[in-house]
Protein backbone atom coordinates (compact mmCIF):
# COMPACT_ATOMS: atom_id res chain seq x y z
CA UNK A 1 0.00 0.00 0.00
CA UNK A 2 1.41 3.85 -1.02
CA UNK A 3 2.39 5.95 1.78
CA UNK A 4 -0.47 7.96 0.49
CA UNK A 5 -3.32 5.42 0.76
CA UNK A 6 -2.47 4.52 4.16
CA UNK A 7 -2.48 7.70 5.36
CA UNK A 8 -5.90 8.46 3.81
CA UNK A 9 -7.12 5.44 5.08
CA UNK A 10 -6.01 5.32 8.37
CA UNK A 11 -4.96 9.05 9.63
CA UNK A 12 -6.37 11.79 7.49
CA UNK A 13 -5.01 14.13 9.83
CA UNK A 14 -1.12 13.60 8.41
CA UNK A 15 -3.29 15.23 5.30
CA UNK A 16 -2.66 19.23 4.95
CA UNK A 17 -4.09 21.51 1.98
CA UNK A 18 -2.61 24.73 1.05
CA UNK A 19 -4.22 27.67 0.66
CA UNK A 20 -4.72 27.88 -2.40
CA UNK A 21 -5.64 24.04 -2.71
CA UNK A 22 -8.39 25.32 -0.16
CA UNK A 23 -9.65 27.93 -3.00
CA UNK A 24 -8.87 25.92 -5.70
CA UNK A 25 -11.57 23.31 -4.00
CA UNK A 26 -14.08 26.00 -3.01
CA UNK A 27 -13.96 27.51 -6.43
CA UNK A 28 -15.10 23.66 -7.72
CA UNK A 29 -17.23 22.26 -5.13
CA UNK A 30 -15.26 20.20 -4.33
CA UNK A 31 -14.82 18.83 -0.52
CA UNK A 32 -12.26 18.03 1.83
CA UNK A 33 -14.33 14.04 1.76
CA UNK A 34 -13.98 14.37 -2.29
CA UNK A 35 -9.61 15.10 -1.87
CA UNK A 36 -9.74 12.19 0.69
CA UNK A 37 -11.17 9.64 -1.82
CA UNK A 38 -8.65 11.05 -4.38
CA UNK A 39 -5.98 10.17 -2.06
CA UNK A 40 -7.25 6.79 -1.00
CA UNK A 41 -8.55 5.53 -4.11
CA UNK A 42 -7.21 7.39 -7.12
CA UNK A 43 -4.19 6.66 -9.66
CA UNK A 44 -0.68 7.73 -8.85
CA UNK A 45 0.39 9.69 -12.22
CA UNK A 46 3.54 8.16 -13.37
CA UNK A 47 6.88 9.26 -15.25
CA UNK A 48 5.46 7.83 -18.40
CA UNK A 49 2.16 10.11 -17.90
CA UNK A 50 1.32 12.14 -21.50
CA UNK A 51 1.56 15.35 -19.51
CA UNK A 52 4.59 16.26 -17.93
CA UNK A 53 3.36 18.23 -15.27
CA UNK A 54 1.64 15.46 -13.96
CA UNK A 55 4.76 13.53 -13.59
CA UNK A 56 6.48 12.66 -10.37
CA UNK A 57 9.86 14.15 -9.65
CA UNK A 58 11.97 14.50 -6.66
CA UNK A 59 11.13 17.63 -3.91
CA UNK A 60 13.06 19.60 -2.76
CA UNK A 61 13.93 18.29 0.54
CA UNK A 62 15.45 14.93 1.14
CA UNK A 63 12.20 12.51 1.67
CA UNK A 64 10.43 14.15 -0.33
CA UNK A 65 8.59 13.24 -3.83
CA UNK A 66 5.94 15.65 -5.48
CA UNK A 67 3.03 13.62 -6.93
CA UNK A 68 -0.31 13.79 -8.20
CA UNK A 69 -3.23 11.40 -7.99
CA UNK A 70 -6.07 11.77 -10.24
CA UNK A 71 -9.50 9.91 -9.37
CA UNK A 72 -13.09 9.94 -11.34
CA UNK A 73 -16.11 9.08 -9.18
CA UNK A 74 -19.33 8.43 -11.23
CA UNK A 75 -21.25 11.44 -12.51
CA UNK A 76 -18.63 13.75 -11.53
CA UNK A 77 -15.44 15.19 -13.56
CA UNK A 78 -11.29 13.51 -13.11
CA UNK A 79 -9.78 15.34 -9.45
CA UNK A 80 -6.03 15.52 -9.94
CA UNK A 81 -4.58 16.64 -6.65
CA UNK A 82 -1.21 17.35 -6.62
CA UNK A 83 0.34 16.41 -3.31
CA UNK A 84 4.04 16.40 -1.83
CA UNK A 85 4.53 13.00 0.13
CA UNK A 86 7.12 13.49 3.24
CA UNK A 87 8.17 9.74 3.50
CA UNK A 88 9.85 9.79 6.84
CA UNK A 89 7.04 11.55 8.16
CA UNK A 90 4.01 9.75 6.50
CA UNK A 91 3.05 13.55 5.82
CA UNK A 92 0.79 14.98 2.53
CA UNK A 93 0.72 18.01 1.98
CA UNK A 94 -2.09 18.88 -0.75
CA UNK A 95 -0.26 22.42 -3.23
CA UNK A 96 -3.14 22.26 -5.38
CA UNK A 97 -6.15 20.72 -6.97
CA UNK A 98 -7.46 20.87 -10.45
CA UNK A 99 -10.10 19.22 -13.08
CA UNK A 100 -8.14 16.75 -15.11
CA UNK A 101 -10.23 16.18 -17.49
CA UNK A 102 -11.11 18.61 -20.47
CA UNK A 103 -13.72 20.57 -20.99
């Protein structure tokens, strides 16, 4: 299980949003319950990913990756949240969440 699954599964509260993932989020009706099934149930976007700003790379602190994890529930647009996973921690911090989808 990802270090970010387990987290959203089991403490939520290792799960921080920044500011303007909070506006980002209010701007698309979209809920702190909606980012937690993104984290606990979406796909982790991968180096191969068409779009290279969904791509993983390497933070900027040692332990640190910057990912993003898209999910589509039924009836509702893609979520891609992008997230920086502190691994020693078991930390996310949320930077920002979009639509992945187009429209």
């Amino acid at each position: 299980m990802s270090i970010v699954r387990q987290v959203a599964e089991i403490d939520t509260g290792k799960i921080g949003t920044s500011r303007h993932a909070k506006k980002q989020m209010s701007e698309r009706d979209i809920v702190f319950r909606d980012l937690e099934r993104v984290l606990r149930l979406g796909d982790h976007c991968t180096l191969e990913h068409p779009n290279p700003k969904f791509r993983p790379e390497f933070g900027s602190k040692d332990g640190e990756v910057k990912i993003v994890v898209t999910f589509k529930a039924r009836g509702m647009r893609e979520i891609a949240a992008a997230t920086i996973v502190v691994t020693a921690s078991k930390r996310i911090f949320v930077k920002t969440v979009m639509w992945s989808d187009e429209r």
